[in-house]
Protein backbone atom coordinates (compact mmCIF):
# COMPACT_ATOMS: atom_id res chain seq x y z
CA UNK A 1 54.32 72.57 174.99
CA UNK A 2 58.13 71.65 175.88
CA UNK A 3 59.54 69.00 177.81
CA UNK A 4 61.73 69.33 180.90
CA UNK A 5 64.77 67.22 181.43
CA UNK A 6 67.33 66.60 184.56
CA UNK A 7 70.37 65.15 184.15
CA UNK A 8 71.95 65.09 187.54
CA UNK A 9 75.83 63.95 186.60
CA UNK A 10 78.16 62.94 189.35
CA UNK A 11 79.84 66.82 189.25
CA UNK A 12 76.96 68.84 187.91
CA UNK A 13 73.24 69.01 188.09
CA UNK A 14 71.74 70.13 184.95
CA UNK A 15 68.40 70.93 184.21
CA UNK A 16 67.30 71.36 180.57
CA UNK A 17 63.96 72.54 178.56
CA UNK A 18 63.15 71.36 174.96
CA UNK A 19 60.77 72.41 172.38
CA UNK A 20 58.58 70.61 170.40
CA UNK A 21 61.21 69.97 167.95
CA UNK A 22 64.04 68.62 170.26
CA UNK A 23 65.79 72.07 170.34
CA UNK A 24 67.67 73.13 173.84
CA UNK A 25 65.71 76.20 174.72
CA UNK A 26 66.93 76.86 178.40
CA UNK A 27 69.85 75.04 180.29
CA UNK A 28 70.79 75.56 184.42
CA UNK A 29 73.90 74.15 185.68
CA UNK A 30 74.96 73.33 188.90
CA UNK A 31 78.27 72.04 190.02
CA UNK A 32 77.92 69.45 192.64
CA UNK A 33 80.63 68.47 195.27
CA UNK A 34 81.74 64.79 195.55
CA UNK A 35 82.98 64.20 199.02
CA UNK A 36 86.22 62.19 199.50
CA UNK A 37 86.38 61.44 203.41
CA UNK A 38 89.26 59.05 203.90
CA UNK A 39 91.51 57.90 200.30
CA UNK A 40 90.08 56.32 197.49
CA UNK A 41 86.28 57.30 198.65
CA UNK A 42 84.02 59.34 197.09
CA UNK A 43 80.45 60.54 198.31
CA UNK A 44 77.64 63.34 197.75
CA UNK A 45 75.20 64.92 200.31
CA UNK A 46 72.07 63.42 199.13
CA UNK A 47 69.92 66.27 200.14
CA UNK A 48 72.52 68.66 198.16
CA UNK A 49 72.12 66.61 195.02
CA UNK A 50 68.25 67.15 195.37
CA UNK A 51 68.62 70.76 196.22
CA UNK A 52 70.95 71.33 193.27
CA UNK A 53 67.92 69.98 191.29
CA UNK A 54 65.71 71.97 192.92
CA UNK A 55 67.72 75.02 191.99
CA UNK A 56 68.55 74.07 188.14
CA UNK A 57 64.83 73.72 187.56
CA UNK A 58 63.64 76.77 188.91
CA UNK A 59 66.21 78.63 187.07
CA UNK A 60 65.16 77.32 183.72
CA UNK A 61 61.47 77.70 184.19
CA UNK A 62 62.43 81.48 185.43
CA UNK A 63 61.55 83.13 181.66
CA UNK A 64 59.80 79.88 180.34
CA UNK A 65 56.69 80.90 178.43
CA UNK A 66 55.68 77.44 177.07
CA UNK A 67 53.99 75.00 179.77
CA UNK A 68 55.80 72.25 180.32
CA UNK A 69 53.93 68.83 179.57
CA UNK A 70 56.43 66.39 181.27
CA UNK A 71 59.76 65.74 183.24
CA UNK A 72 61.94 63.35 182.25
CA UNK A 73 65.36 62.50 183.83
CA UNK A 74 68.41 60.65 184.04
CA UNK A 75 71.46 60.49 186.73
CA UNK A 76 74.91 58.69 187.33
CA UNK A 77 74.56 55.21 187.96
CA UNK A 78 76.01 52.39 190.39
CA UNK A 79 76.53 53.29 193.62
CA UNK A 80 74.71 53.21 197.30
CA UNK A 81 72.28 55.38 197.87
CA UNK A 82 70.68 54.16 201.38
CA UNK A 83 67.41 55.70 202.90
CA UNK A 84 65.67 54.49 205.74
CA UNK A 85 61.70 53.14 206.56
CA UNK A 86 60.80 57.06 205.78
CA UNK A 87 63.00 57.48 202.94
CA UNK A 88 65.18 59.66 204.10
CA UNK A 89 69.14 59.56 203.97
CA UNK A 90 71.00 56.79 206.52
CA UNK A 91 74.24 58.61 205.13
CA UNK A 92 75.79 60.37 202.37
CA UNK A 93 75.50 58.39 198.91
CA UNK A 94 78.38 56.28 197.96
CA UNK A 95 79.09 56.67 194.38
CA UNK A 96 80.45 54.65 190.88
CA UNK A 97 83.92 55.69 191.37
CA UNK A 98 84.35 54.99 195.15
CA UNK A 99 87.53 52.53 195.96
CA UNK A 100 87.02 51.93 199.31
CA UNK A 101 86.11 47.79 198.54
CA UNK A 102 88.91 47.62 196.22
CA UNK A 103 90.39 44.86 198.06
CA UNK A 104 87.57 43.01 198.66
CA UNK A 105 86.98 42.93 194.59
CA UNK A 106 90.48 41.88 194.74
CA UNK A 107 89.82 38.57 197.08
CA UNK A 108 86.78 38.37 194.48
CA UNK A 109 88.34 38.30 191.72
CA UNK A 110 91.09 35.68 192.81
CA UNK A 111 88.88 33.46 194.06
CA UNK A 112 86.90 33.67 190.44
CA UNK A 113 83.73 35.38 192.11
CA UNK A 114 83.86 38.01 189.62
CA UNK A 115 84.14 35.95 186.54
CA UNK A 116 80.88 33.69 187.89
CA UNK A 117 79.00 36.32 188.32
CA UNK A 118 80.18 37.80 184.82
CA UNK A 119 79.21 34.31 183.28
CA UNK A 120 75.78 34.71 184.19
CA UNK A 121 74.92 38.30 183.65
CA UNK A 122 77.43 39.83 181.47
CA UNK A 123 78.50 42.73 183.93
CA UNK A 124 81.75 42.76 185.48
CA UNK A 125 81.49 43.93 189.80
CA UNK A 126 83.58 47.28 190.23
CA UNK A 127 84.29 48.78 193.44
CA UNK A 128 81.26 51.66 192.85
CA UNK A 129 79.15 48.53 192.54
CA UNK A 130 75.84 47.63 194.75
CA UNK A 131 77.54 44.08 195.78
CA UNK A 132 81.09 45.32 196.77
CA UNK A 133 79.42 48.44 198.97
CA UNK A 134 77.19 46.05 200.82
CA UNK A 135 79.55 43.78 201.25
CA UNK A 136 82.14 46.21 202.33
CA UNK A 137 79.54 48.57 205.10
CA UNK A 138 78.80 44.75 206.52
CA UNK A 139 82.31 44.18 207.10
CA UNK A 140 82.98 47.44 208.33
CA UNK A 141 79.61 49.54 209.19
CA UNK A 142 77.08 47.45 210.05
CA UNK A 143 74.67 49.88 211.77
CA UNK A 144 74.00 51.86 208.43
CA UNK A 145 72.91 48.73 206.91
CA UNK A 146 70.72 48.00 209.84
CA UNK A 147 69.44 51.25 209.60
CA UNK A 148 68.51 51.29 205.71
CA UNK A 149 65.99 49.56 204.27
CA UNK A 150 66.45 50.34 200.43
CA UNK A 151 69.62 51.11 198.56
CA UNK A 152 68.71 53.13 195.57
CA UNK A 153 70.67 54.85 193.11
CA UNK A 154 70.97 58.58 192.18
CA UNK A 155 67.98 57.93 189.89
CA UNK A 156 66.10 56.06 191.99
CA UNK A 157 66.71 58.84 194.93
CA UNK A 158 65.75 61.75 192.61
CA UNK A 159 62.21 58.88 191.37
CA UNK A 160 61.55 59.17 195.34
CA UNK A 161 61.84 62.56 195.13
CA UNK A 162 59.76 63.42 192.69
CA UNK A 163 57.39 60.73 192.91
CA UNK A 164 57.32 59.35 196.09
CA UNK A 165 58.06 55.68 194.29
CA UNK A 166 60.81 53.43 195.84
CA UNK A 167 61.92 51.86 192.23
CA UNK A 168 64.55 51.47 189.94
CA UNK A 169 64.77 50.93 186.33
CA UNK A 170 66.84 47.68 184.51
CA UNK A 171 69.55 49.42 183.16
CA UNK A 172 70.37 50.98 186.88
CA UNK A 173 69.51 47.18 188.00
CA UNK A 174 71.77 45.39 185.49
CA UNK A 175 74.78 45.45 187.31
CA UNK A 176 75.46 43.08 189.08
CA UNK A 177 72.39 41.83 190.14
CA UNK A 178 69.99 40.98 186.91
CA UNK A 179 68.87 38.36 185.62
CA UNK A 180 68.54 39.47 181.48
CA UNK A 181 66.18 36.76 180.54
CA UNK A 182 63.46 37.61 183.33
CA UNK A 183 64.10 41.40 184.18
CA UNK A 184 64.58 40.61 188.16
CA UNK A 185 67.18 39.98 190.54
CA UNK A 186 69.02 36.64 189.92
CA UNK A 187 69.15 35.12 193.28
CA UNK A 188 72.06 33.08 192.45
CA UNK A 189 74.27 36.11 192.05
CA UNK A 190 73.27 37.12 195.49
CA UNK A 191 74.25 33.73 196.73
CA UNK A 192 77.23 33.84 194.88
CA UNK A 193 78.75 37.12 196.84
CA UNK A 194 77.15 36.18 200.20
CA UNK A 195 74.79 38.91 200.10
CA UNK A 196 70.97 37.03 200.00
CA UNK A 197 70.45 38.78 203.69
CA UNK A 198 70.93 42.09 201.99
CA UNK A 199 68.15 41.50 199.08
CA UNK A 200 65.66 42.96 201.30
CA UNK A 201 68.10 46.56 199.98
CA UNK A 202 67.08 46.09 195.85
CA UNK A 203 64.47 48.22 195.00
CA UNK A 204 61.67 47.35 192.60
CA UNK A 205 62.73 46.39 189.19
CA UNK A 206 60.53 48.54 186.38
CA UNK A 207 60.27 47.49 182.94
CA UNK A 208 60.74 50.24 180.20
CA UNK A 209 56.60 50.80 180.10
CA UNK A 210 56.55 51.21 183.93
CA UNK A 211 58.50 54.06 184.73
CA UNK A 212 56.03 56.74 184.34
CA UNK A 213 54.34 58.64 187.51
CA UNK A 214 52.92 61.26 188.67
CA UNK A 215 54.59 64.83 190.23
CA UNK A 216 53.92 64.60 194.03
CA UNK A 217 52.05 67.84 195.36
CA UNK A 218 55.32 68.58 197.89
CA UNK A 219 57.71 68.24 194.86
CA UNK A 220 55.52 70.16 192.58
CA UNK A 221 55.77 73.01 195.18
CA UNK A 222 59.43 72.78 196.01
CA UNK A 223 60.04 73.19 191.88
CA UNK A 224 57.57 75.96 190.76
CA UNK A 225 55.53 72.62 188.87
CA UNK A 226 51.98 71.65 188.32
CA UNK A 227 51.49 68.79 190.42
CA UNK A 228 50.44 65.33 188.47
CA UNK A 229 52.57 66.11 185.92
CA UNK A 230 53.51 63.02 184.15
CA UNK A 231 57.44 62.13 185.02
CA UNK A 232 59.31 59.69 183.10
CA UNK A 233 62.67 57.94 184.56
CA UNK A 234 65.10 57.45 181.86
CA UNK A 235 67.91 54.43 181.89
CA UNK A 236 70.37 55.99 184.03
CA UNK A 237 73.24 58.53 182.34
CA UNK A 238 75.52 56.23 180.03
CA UNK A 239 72.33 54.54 178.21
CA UNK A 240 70.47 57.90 177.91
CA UNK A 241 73.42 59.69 176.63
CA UNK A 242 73.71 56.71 173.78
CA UNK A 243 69.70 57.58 173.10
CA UNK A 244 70.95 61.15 172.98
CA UNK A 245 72.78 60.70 170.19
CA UNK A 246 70.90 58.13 168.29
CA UNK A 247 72.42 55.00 169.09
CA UNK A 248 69.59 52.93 169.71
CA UNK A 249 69.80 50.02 166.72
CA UNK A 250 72.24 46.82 167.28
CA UNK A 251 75.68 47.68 165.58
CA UNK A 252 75.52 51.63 166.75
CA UNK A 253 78.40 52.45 168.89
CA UNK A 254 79.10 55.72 170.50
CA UNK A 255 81.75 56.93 173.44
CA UNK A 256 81.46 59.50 176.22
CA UNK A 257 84.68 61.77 176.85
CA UNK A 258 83.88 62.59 179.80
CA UNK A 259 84.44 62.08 183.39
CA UNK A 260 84.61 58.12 182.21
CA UNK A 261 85.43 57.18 178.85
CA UNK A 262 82.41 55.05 177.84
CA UNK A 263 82.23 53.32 174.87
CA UNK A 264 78.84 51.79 174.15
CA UNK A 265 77.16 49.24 171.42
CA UNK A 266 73.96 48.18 170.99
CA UNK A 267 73.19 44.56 170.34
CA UNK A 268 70.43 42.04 170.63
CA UNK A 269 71.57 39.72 173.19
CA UNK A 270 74.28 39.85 176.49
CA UNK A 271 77.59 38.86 175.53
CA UNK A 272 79.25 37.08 178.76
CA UNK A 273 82.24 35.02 176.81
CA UNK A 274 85.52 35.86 176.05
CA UNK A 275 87.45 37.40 179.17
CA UNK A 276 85.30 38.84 181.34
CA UNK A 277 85.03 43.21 180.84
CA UNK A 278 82.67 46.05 180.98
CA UNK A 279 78.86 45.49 181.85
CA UNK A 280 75.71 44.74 179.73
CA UNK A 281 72.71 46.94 180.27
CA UNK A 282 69.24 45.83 179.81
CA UNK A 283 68.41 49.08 177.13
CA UNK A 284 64.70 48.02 175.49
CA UNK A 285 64.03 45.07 177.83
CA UNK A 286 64.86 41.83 176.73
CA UNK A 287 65.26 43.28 172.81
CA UNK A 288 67.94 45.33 173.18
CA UNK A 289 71.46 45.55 175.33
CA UNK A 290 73.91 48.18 175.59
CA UNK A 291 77.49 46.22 175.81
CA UNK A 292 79.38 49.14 177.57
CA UNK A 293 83.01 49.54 178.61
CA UNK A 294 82.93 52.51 181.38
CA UNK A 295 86.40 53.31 182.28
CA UNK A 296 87.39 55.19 185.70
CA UNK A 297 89.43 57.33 183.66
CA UNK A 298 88.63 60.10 181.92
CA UNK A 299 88.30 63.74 181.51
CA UNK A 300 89.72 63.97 185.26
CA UNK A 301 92.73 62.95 183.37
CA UNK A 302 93.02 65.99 181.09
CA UNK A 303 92.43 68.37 184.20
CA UNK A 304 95.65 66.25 185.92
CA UNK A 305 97.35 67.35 183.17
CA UNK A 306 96.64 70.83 182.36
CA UNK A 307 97.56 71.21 186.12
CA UNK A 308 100.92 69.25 185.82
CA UNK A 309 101.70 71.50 183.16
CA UNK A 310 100.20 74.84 184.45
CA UNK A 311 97.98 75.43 182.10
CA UNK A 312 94.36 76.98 182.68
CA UNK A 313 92.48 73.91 181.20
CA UNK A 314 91.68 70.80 178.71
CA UNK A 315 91.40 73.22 176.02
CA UNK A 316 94.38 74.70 176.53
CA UNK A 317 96.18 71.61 177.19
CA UNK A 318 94.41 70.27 173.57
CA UNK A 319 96.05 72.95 171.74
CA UNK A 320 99.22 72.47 173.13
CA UNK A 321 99.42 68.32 172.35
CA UNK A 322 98.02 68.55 168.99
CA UNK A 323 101.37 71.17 168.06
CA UNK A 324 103.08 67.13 168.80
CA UNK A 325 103.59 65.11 166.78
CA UNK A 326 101.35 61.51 166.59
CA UNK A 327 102.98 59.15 168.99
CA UNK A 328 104.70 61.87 170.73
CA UNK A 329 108.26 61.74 169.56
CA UNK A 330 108.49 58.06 171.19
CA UNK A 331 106.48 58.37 174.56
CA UNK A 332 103.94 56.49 175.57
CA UNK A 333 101.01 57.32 178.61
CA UNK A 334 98.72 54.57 180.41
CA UNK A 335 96.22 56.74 181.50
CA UNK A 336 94.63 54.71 184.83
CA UNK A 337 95.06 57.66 187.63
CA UNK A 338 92.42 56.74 189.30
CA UNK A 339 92.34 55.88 193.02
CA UNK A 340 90.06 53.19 192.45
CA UNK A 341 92.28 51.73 189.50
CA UNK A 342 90.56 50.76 186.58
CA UNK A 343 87.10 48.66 185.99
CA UNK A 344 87.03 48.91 181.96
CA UNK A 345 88.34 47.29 179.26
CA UNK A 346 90.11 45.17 182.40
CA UNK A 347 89.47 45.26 186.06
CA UNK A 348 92.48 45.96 187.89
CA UNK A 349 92.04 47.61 191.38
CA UNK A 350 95.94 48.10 191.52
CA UNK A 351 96.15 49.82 188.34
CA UNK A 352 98.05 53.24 187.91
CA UNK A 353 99.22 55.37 185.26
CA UNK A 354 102.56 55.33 184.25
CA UNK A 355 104.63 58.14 181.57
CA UNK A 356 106.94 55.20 178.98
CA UNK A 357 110.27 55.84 177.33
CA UNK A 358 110.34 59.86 178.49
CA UNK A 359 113.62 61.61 178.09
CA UNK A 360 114.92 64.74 178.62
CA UNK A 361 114.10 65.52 174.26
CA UNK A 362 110.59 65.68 175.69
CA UNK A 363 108.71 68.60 175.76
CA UNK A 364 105.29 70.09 177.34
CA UNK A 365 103.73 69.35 174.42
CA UNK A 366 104.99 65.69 174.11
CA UNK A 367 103.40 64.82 177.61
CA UNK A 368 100.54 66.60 176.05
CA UNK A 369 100.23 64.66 173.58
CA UNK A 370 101.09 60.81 175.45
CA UNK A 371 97.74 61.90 177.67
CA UNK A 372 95.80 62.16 174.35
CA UNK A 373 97.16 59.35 172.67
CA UNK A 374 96.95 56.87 175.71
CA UNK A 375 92.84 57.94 175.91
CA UNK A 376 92.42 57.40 172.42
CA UNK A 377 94.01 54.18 172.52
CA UNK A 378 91.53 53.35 175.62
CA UNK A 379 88.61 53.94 173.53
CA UNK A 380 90.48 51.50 171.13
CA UNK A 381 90.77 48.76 173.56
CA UNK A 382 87.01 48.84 174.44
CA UNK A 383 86.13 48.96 170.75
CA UNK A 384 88.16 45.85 170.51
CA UNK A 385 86.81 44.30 173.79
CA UNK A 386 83.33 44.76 172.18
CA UNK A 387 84.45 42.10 169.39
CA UNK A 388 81.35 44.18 167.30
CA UNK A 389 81.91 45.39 164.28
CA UNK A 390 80.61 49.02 163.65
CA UNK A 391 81.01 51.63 160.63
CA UNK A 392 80.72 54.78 163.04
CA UNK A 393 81.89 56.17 166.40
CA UNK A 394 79.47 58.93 167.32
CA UNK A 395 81.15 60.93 170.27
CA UNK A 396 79.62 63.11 173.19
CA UNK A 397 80.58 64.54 176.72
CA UNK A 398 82.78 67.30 176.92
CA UNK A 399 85.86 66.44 175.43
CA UNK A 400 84.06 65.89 172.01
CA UNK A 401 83.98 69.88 171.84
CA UNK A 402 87.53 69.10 170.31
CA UNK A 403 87.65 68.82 166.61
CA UNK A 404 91.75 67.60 167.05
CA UNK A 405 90.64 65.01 169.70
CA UNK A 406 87.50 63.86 167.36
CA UNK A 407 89.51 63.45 164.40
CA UNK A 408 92.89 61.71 166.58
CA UNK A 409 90.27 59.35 167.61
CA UNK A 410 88.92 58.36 164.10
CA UNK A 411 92.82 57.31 163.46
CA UNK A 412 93.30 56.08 166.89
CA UNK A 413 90.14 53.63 166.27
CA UNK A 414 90.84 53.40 162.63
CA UNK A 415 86.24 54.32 162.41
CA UNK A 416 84.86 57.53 161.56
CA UNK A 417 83.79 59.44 164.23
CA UNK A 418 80.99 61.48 164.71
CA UNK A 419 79.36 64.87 166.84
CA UNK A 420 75.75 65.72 166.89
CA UNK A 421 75.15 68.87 167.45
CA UNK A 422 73.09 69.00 170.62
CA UNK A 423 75.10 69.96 173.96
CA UNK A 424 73.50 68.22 176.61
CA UNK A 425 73.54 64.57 174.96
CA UNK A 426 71.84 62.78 178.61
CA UNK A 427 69.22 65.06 178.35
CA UNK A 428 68.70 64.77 175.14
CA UNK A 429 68.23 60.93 175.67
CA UNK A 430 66.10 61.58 178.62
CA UNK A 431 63.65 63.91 175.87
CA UNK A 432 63.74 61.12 173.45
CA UNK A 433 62.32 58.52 176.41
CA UNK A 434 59.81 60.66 177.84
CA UNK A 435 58.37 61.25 174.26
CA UNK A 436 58.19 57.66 173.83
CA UNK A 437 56.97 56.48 176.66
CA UNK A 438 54.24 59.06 177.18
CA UNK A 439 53.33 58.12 173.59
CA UNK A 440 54.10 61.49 171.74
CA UNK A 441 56.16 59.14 169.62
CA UNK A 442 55.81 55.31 168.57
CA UNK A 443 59.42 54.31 168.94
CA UNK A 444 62.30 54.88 170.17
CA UNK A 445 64.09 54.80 166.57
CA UNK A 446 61.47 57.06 165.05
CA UNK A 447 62.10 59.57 167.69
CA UNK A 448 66.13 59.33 167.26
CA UNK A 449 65.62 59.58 163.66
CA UNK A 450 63.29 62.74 164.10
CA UNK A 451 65.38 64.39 166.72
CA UNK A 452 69.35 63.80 166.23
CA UNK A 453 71.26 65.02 163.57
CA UNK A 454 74.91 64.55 163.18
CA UNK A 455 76.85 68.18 162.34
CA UNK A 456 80.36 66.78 162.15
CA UNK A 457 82.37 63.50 160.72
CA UNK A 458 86.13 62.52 160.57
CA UNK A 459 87.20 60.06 158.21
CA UNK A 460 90.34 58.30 159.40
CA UNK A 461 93.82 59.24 157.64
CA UNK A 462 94.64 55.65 156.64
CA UNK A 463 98.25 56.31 156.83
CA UNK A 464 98.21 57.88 160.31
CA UNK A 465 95.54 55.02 161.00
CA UNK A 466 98.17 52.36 160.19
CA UNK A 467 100.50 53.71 162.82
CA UNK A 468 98.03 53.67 165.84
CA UNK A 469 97.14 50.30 165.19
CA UNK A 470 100.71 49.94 165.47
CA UNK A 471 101.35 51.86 168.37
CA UNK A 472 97.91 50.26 170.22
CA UNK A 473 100.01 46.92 170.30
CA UNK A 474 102.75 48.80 171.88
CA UNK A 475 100.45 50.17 174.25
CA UNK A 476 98.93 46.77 175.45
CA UNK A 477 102.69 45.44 176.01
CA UNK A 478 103.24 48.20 178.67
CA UNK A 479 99.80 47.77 179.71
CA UNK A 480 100.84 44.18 180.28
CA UNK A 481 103.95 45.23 182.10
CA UNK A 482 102.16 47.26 184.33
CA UNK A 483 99.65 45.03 185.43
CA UNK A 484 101.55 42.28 186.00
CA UNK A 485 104.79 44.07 187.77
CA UNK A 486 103.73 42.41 191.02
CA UNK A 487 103.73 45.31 193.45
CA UNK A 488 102.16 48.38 194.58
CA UNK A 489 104.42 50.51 196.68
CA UNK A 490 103.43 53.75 198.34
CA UNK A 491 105.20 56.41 200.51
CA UNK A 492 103.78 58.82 202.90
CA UNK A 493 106.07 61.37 204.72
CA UNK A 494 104.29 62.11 207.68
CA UNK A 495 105.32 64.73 210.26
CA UNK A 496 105.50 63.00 213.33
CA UNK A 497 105.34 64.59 217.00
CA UNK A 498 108.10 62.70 218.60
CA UNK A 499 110.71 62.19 215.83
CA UNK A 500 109.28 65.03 213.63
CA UNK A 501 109.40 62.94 210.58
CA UNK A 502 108.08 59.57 209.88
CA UNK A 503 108.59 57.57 206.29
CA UNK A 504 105.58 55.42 205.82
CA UNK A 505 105.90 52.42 203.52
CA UNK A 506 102.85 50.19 203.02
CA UNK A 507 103.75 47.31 199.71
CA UNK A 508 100.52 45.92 199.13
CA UNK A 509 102.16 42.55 198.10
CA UNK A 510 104.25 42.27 201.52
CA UNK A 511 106.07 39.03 199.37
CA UNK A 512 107.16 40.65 196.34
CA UNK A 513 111.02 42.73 197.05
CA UNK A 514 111.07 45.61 193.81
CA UNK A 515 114.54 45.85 194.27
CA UNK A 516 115.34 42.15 193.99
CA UNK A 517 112.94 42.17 190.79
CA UNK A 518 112.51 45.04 189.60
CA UNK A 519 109.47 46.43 187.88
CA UNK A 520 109.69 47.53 184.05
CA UNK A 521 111.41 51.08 183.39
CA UNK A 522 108.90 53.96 183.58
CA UNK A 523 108.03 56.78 185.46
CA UNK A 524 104.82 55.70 187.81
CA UNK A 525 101.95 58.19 188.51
């Protein structure tokens, strides 16, 4: 018998099929579009998304001998994804890494909102969040609000789905609404963001031992399936991926180089002092919590790059930093290119990336090289935000296919780092839960005990160690400077029908003059 497993990932739908000993025995993938309407947006066709499911699974059960016993799955998390009285879409999803509320978390976070709500649950609001996209579409689109009556997330769409369940599980429901010590929506939080008229939007909170159903007839049809088969929703993508490769005991840390950075730990209670960062997601009910740092910047980062330098690709653009030296001859890169600025280790809206102490000595492979050692030092920060102390790294997501960038880290971090061998790490978690909670196995350390191996380790160089630690307190000064310069300038040329030209300015801080105080040297991205 194997196991079937979807991971559908913000830019590709994968289906996967596993044999009874955890091996990957057929894979589908299925790149998926993210929509970006107006700047700093980003969106999916929710009937795409399902139809990109539809398509991975029918490919993999094309030569599949072995019937499949169950269907377990995982998906991005955060997010809006709105249906109506008859489940169907009000609009197209709004995802994690939308910006479009970024000043509203702004006004939030001045006002000390966003630290409240941290206080009580541990998770710090982002722009992609449930609060700051209700609060936002009531400001500005009222009528799709009106016309919704559940906002679920890409898991809970793709439960619907298959299902026909309006639910979602507490790891999706952990930021920012839950309430860790009862496993439902803390009202207060509502309260706090002015958002108690919306509650009638949260879906059904399900424990870990409630998020098994049964294959509906029509979705059994659409994807060549028995109906009634059993099918299991996984915690959404970051916590199954950490299942995926074994991190399920407190002290276990892992990070995802992919399109975020995520650095996760597992521990046995939330952690909401010290300054507020990253999110806390309920991972084995009220036993276990994942403390997790997911940045806004990631592998999206490397593909900047390879295209700033014309090259075909990350790997490409790998080969060429690691020919630098570490520390790249003197230059330093702060890595936040996102639109939406940056949610993890610190939440600044505003922030953008910025190339340090560049001269013309610098070469291809020195900006190369700044991109790789600014991520590694990223992962650093969160490791250091976690204030946990762990004896291994284990790595996953697609930029852990690099030996140079797995061992870099390991110095970067001063921990060994580690690479299982399994590809698909989400699905892999997703397996590991649907064995568990269909009872094939007892727990959900036996099973990651039984099921994921580590292939590879890097030992840090202690000498090369030594100088990152170095360099990581370098790193935070710019970081400093940058967050605190005061201003965020932009500049639009516009062709313009009467004049033919128009130079649009728009300083977010309309108080602060760069010229009379000028920001920090540095080129900004």
């Amino acid at each position: 018998m194997s196991v079937l497993t979807i991971d559908a990932g913000t830019t590709v739908i994968k289906s996967v099929v596993f044999d009874d000993q955890g091996h990957e025995i057929a894979v589908s993938r299925v790149a998926t579009e993210v929509l970006r309407p107006h700047p700093g947006w980003a969106e999916q066709d929710m009937d795409a998304v399902w139809q990109a499911v539809v398509r991975t699974v029918r490919d993999v059960l094309t030569d599949l001998t072995d019937p499949v016993r169950l269907v377990a799955f995982t998906a991005q998390g955060d997010g809006a994804w709105l249906v109506d009285d008859h489940g169907r879409p009000t609009g197209p999803a709004i995802l994690w890494s939308d910006g479009r509320a970024g000043d509203l978390l702004t006004t939030w976070q001045r006002d000390g909102l966003l630290e409240a709500a941290f206080r009580r649950n541990g998770s710090l609001t982002c722009a992609g969040m449930p609060n700051a996209l209700f609060a936002w579409l009531a400001a500005h689109d009222p009528d799709r609000l009106a016309r919704s009556t559940t906002s679920l997330t890409a898991a809970g769409w793709l439960f619907l789905r298959l299902t026909g369940i309006r639910a979602t599980d507490e790891s999706d429901a952990s930021a920012p609404f839950l309430d860790h010590t009862t496993g439902a929506y803390d009202p207060a939080i509502l309260e706090l963001f002015g958002l108690t008229a919306h509650a009638r939007l949260l879906p059904t909170v399900l424990a870990e031992d409630q998020r098994t159903a049964e294959l509906t007839t029509d979705a059994a049809d659409q994807l060549g399936l028995p109906a009634r088969l059993p099918v299991v929703m996984a915690p959404y993508d970051i916590a199954a991926t950490a299942r995926g490769v074994g991190v399920v005991n407190p002290g276990q840390a892992c990070s995802i180089l992919g399109t975020t950075l995520c650095t996760e730990i597992v521990r046995t209670g939330i952690d909401t002092t010290g300054e507020p960062s990253g999110i806390n997601i309920a991972y084995r009910g009220r036993e276990r919590v994942l403390r997790a740092f997911p940045t806004l910047n990631g592998a999206e980062v490397l593909g900047w790059a390879a295209r700033l330098l014309h090259l075909p690709g990350p790997p490409e653009l790998s080969r060429l930093a690691f020919s630098s030296e570490p520390g790249a001859r003197g230059l330093m890169f702060l890595p936040y290119l996102s639109p939406a600025g940056e949610r993890a280790p610190f939440l600044d809206p505003g922030a953008r990336g910025s190339f340090w102490g560049l001269t013309l000595e610098h070469t291809p492979a020195d900006l190369a090289r700044a991109v790789f050692d600014g991520l590694s030092l990223v992962l650093r920060d969160s490791l250091a935000a976690a204030r946990t102390d762990i004896t291994e790294l284990r790595l996953c997501g697609g930029g852990a296919n690099s030996d140079a960038w797995c061992a870099l880290i390991a110095d970067a971090t001063g921990v060994p780092t580690a690479r299982s061998g399994d590809t698909e790490i989400g699905a892999k978690g997703a397996f590991l839960t649907g064995l568990v909670r269909t009872g094939a196995v007892s727990s959900m350390h036996r099973a990651a005990d039984t099921y994921v191996h580590m292939q590879h380790r890097w030992q840090p160089d202690p000498e090369r160690a030594a100088f990152y630690a170095a360099l990581h307190q370098d790193f935070l000064t710019w970081r400093g400077l940058a967050r605190n310069a005061g201003w965020r300038t932009t500049a639009t040329w516009r062709p313009n029908p009467a004049t033919h030209n128009t130079l649009t300015t728009r300083r977010t801080d309309p108080t602060h003059h760069p010229a009379e105080n000028p920001a920090p040297g540095g080129i900004r991205v």
